[in-house]
N, C-alpha and C. Protein backbone atom coordinates (compact mmCIF):
# COMPACT_ATOMS: atom_id res chain seq x y z
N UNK A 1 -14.30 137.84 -45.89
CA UNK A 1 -14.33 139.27 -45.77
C UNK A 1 -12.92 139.81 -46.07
N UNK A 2 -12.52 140.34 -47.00
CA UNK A 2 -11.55 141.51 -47.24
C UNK A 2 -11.51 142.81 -46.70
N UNK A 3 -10.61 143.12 -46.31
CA UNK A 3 -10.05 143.55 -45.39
C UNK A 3 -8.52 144.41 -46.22
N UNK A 4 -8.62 145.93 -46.78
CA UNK A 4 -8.07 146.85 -47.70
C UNK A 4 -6.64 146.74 -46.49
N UNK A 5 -5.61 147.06 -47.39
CA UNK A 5 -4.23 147.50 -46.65
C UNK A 5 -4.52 148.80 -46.25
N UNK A 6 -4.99 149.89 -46.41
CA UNK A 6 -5.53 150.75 -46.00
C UNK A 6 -5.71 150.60 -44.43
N UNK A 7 -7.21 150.04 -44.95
CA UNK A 7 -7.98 149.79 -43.38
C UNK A 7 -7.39 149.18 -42.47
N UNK A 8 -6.22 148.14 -42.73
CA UNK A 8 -5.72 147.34 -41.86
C UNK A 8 -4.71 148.06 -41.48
N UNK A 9 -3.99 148.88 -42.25
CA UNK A 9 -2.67 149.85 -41.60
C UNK A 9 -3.30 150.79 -40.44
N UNK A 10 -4.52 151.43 -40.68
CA UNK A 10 -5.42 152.14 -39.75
C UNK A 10 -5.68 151.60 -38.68
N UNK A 11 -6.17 150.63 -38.50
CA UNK A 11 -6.04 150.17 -37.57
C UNK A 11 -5.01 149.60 -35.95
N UNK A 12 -3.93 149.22 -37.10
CA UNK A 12 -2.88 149.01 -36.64
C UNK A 12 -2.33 150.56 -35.94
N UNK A 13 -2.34 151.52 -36.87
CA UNK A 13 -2.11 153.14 -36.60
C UNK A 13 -2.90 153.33 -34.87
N UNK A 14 -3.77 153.34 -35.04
CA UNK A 14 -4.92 153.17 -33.67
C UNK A 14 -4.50 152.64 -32.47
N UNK A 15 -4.08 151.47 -32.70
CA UNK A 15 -3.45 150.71 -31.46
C UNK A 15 -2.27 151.14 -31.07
N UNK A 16 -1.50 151.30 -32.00
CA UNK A 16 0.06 152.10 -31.81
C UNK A 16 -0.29 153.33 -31.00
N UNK A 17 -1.44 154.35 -31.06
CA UNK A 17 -1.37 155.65 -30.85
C UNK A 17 -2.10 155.44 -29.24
N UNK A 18 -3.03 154.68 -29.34
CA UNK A 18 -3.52 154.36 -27.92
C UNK A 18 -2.94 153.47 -26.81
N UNK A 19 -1.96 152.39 -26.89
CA UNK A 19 -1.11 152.19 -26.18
C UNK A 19 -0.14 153.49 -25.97
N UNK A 20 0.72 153.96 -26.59
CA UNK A 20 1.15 155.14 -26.47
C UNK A 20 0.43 156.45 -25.69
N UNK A 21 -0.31 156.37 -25.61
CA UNK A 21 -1.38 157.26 -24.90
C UNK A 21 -1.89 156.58 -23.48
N UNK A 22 -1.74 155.20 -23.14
CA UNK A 22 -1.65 154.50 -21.80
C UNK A 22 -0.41 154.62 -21.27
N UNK A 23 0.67 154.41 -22.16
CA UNK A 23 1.69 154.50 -21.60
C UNK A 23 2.47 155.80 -21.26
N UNK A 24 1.74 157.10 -21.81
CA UNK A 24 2.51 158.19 -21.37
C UNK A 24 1.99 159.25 -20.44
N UNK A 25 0.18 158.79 -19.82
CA UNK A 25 -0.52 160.21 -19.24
C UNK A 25 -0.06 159.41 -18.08
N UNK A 26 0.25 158.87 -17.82
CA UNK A 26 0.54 158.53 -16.52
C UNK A 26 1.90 158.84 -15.87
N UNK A 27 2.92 158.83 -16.85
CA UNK A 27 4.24 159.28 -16.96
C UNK A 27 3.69 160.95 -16.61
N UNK A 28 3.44 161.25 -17.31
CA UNK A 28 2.82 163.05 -17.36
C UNK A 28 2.05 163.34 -15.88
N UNK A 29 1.35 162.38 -15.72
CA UNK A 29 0.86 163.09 -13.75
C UNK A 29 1.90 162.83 -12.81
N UNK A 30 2.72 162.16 -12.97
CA UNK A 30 3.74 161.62 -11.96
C UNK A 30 4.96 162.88 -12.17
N UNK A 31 5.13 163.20 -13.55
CA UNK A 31 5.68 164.78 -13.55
C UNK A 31 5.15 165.58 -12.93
N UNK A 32 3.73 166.00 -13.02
CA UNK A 32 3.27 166.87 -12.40
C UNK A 32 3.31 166.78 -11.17
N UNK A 33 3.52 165.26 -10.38
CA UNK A 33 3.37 165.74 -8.96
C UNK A 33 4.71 165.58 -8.38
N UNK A 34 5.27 165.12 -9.67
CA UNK A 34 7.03 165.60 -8.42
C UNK A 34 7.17 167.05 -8.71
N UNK A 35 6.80 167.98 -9.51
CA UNK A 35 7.04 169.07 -10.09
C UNK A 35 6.28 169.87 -8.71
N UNK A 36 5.18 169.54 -8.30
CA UNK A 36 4.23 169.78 -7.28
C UNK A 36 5.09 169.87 -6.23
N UNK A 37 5.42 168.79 -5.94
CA UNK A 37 6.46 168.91 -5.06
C UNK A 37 7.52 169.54 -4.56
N UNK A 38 8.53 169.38 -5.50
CA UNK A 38 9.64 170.46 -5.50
C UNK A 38 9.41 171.46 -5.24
N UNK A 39 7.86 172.06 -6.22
CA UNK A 39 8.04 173.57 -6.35
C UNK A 39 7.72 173.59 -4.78
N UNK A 40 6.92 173.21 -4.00
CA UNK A 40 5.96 173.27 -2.53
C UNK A 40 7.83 173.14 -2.02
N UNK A 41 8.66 172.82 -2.15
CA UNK A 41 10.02 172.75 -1.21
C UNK A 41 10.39 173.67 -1.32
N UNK A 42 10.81 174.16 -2.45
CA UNK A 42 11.23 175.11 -3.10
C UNK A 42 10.93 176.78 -2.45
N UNK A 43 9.16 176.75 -2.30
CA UNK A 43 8.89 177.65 -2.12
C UNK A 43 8.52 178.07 -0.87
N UNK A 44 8.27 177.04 0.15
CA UNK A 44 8.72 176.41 1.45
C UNK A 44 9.84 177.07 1.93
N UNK A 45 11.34 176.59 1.30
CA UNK A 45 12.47 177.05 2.50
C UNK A 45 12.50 178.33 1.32
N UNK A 46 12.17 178.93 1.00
CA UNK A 46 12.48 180.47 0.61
C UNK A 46 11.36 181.37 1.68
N UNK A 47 10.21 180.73 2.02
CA UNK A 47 9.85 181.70 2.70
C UNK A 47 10.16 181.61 4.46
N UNK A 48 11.08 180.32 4.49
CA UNK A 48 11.56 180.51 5.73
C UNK A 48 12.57 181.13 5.52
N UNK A 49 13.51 181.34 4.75
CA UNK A 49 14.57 182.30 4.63
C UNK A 49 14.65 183.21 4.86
N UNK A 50 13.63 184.14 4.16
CA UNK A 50 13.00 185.41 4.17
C UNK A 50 12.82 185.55 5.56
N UNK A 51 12.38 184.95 6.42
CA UNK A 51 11.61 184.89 8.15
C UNK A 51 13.30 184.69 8.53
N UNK A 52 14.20 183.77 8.26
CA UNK A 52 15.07 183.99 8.64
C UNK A 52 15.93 185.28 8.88
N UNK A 53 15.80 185.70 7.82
CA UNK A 53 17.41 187.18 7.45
C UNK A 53 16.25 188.21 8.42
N UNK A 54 14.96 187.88 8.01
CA UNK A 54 14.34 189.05 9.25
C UNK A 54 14.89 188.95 10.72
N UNK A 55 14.46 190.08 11.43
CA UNK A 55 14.45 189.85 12.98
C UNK A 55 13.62 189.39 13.64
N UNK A 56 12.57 189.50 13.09
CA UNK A 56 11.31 188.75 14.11
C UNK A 56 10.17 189.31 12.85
N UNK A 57 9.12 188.27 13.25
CA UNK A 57 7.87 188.68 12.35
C UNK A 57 7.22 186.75 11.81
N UNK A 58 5.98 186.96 11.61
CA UNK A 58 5.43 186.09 11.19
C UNK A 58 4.58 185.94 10.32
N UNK A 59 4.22 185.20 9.79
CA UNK A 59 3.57 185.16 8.10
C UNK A 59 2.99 183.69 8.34
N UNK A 60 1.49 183.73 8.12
CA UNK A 60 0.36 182.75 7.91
C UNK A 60 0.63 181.62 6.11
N UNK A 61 1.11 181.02 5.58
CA UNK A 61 1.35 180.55 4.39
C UNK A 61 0.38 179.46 4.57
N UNK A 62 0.11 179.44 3.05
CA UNK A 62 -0.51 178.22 2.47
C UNK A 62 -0.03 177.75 1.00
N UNK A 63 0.41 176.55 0.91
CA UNK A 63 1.30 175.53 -0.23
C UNK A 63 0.08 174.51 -0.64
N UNK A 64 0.47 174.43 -2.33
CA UNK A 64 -0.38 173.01 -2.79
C UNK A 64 0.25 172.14 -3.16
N UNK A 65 0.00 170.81 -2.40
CA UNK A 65 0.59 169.53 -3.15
C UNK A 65 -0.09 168.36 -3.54
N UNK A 66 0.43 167.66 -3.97
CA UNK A 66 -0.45 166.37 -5.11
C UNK A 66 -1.43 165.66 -3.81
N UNK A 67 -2.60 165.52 -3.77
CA UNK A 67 -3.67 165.45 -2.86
C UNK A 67 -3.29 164.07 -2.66
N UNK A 68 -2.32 162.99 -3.11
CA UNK A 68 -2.22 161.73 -2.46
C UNK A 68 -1.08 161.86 -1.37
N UNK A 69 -0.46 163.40 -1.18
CA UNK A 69 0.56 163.45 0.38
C UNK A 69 -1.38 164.15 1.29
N UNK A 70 -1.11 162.75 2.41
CA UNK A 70 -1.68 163.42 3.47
C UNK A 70 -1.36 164.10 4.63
N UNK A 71 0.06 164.39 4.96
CA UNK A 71 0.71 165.16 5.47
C UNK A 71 1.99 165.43 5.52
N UNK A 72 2.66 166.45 5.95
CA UNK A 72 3.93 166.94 5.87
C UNK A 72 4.77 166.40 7.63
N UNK A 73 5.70 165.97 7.57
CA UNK A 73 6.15 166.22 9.68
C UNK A 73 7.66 166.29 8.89
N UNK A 74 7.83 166.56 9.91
CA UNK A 74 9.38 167.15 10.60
C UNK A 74 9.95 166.37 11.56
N UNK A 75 11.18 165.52 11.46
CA UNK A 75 12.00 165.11 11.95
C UNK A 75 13.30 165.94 12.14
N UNK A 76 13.83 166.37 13.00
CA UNK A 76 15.10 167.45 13.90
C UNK A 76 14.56 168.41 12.31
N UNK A 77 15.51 168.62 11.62
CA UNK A 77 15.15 169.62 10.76
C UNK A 77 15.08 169.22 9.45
N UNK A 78 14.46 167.99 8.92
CA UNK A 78 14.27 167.02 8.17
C UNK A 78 13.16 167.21 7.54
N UNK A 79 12.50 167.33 6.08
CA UNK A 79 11.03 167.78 6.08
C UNK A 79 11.21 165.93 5.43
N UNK A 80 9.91 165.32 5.21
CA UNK A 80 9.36 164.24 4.72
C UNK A 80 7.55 164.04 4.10
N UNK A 81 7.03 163.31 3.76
CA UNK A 81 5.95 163.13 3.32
C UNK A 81 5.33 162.16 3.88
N UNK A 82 3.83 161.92 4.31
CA UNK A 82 3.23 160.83 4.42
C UNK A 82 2.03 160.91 3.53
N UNK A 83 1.63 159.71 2.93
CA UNK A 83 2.36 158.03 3.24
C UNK A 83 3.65 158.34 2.26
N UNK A 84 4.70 157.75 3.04
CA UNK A 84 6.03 157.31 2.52
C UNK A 84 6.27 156.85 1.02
N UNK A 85 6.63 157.63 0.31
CA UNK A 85 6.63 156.95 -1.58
C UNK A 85 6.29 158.00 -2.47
N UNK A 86 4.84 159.28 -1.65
CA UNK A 86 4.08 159.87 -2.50
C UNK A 86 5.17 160.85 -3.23
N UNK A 87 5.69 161.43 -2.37
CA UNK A 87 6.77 162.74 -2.70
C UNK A 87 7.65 162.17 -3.96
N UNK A 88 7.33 161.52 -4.62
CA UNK A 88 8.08 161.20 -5.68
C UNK A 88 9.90 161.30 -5.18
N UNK A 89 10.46 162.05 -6.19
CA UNK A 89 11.82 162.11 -5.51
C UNK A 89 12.07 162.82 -4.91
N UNK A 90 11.45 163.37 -3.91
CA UNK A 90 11.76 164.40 -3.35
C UNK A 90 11.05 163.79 -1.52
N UNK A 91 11.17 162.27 -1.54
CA UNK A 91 10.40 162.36 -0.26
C UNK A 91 11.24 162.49 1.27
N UNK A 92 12.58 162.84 1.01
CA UNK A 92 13.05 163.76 2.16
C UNK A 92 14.10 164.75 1.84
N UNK A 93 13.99 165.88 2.56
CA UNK A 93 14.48 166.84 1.93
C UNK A 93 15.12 167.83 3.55
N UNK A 94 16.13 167.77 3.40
CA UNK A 94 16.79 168.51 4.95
C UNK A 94 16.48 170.10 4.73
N UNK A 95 16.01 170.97 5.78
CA UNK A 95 15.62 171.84 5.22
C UNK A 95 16.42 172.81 6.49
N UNK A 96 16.88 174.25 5.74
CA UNK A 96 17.82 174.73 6.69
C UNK A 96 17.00 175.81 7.07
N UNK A 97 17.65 176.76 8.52
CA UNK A 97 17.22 177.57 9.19
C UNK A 97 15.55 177.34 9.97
N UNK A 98 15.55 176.38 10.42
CA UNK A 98 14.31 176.01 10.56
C UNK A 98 14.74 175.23 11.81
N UNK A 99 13.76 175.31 12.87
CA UNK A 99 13.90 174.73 14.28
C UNK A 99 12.06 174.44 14.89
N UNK A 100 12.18 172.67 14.49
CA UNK A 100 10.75 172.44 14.27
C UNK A 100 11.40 171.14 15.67
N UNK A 101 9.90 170.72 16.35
CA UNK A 101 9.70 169.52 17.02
C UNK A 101 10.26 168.10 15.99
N UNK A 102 10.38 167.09 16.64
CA UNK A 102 10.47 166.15 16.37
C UNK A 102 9.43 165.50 16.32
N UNK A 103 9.12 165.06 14.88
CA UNK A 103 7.96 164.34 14.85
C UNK A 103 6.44 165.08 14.98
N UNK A 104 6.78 166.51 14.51
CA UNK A 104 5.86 167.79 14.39
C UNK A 104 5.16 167.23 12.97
N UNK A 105 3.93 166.85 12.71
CA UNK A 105 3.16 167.02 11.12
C UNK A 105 1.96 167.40 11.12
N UNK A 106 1.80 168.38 9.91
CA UNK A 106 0.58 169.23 9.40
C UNK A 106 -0.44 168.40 8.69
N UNK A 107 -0.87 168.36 8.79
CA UNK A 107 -2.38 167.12 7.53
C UNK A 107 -2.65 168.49 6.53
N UNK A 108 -2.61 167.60 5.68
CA UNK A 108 -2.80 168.43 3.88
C UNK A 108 -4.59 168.25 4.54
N UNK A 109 -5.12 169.28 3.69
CA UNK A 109 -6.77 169.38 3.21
C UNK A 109 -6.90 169.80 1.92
N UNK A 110 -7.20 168.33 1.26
CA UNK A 110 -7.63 169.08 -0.50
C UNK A 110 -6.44 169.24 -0.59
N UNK A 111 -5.18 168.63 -0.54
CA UNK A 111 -4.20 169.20 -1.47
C UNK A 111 -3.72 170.38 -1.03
N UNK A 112 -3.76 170.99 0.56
CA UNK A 112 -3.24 172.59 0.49
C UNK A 112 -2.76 172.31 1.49
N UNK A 113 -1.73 172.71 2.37
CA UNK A 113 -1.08 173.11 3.71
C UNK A 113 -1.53 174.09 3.48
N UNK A 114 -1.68 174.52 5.50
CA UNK A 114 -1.44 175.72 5.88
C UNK A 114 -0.57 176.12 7.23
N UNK A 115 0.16 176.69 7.12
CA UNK A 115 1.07 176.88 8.60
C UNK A 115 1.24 178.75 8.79
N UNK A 116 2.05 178.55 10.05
CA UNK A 116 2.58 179.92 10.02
C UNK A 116 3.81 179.90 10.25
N UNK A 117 4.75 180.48 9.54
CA UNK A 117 5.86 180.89 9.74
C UNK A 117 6.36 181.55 10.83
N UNK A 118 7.17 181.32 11.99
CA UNK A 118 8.20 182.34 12.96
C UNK A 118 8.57 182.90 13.33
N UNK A 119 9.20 183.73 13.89
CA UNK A 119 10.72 183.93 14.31
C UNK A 119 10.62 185.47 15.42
N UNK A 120 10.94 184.83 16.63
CA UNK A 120 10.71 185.53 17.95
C UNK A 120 12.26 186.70 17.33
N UNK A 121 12.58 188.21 18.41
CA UNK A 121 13.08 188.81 18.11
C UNK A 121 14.71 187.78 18.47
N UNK A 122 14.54 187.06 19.87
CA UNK A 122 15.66 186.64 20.33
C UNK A 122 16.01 185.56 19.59
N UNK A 123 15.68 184.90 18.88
CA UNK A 123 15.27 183.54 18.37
C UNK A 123 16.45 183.66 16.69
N UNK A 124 17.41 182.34 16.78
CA UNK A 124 18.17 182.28 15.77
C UNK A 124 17.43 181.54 14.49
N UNK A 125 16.90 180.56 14.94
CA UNK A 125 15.94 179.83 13.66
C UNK A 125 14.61 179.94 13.16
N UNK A 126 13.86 179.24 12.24
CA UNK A 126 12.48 179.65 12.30
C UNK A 126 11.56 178.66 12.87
N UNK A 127 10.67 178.88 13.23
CA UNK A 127 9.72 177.70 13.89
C UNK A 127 8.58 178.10 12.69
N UNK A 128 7.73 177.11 13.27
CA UNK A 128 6.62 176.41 12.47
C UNK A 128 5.50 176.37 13.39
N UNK A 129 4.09 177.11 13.10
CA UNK A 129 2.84 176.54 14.15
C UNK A 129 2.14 176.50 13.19
């Protein structure tokens, strides 16, 4: 059986493009969920900020992150991820103006937190329920 340089370069073309295609969607979700991440930090201590520079007032929030974190806790003022690894690079992150329990964590559902934001009139930091 003959077998055209054509057909055989095609082929070869094929394998090149589909290894390449194993080797990069996976690269590409692991972006997306540190990107997930960050932004959920990101957008996290800005709205404790905001609760911060206020005097008092509270705000119900809800954040989405990559559905393999099953929850968020708080160590002194430490945010982290469980299970340990998922948060890509971002799996601890010191987070300021914030006055949470030790060993305080929220369970993700579907990929979403929900908490409420803080801050009594007398009260210097923000808490978390």
């Amino acid at each position: 059986m003959k077998l055209s340089f054509g057909m055989i370069f095609s082929i070869f073309l094929i394998i090149i493009f589909l290894a390449f295609a194993f080797y990069v969607i996976p690269k590409f979700l692991d972006l997306q969920k540190n990107i997930t991440t960050k932004k959920f930090i990101e957008d996290f201590q800005n709205d404790v900020d905001k609760m911060w520079k206020s005097t008092q007032g509270s705000q119900e929030v809800e954040y989405s992150l990559p559905t393999k974190i099953e929850e968020i806790c708080f160590r002194n003022s430490e945010l982290y991820f469980k299970p340990i690894g998922v948060g890509g690079d971002s799996d601890y992150k010191e987070m300021e103006h914030l006055n949470v329990a030790d060993n305080f964590c929220i369970k993700s559902s579907d990929g979403k937190i929900k908490m409420t934001i803080k801050k009594d009139f007398d009260e210097v930091l923000v808490k978390i329920e």
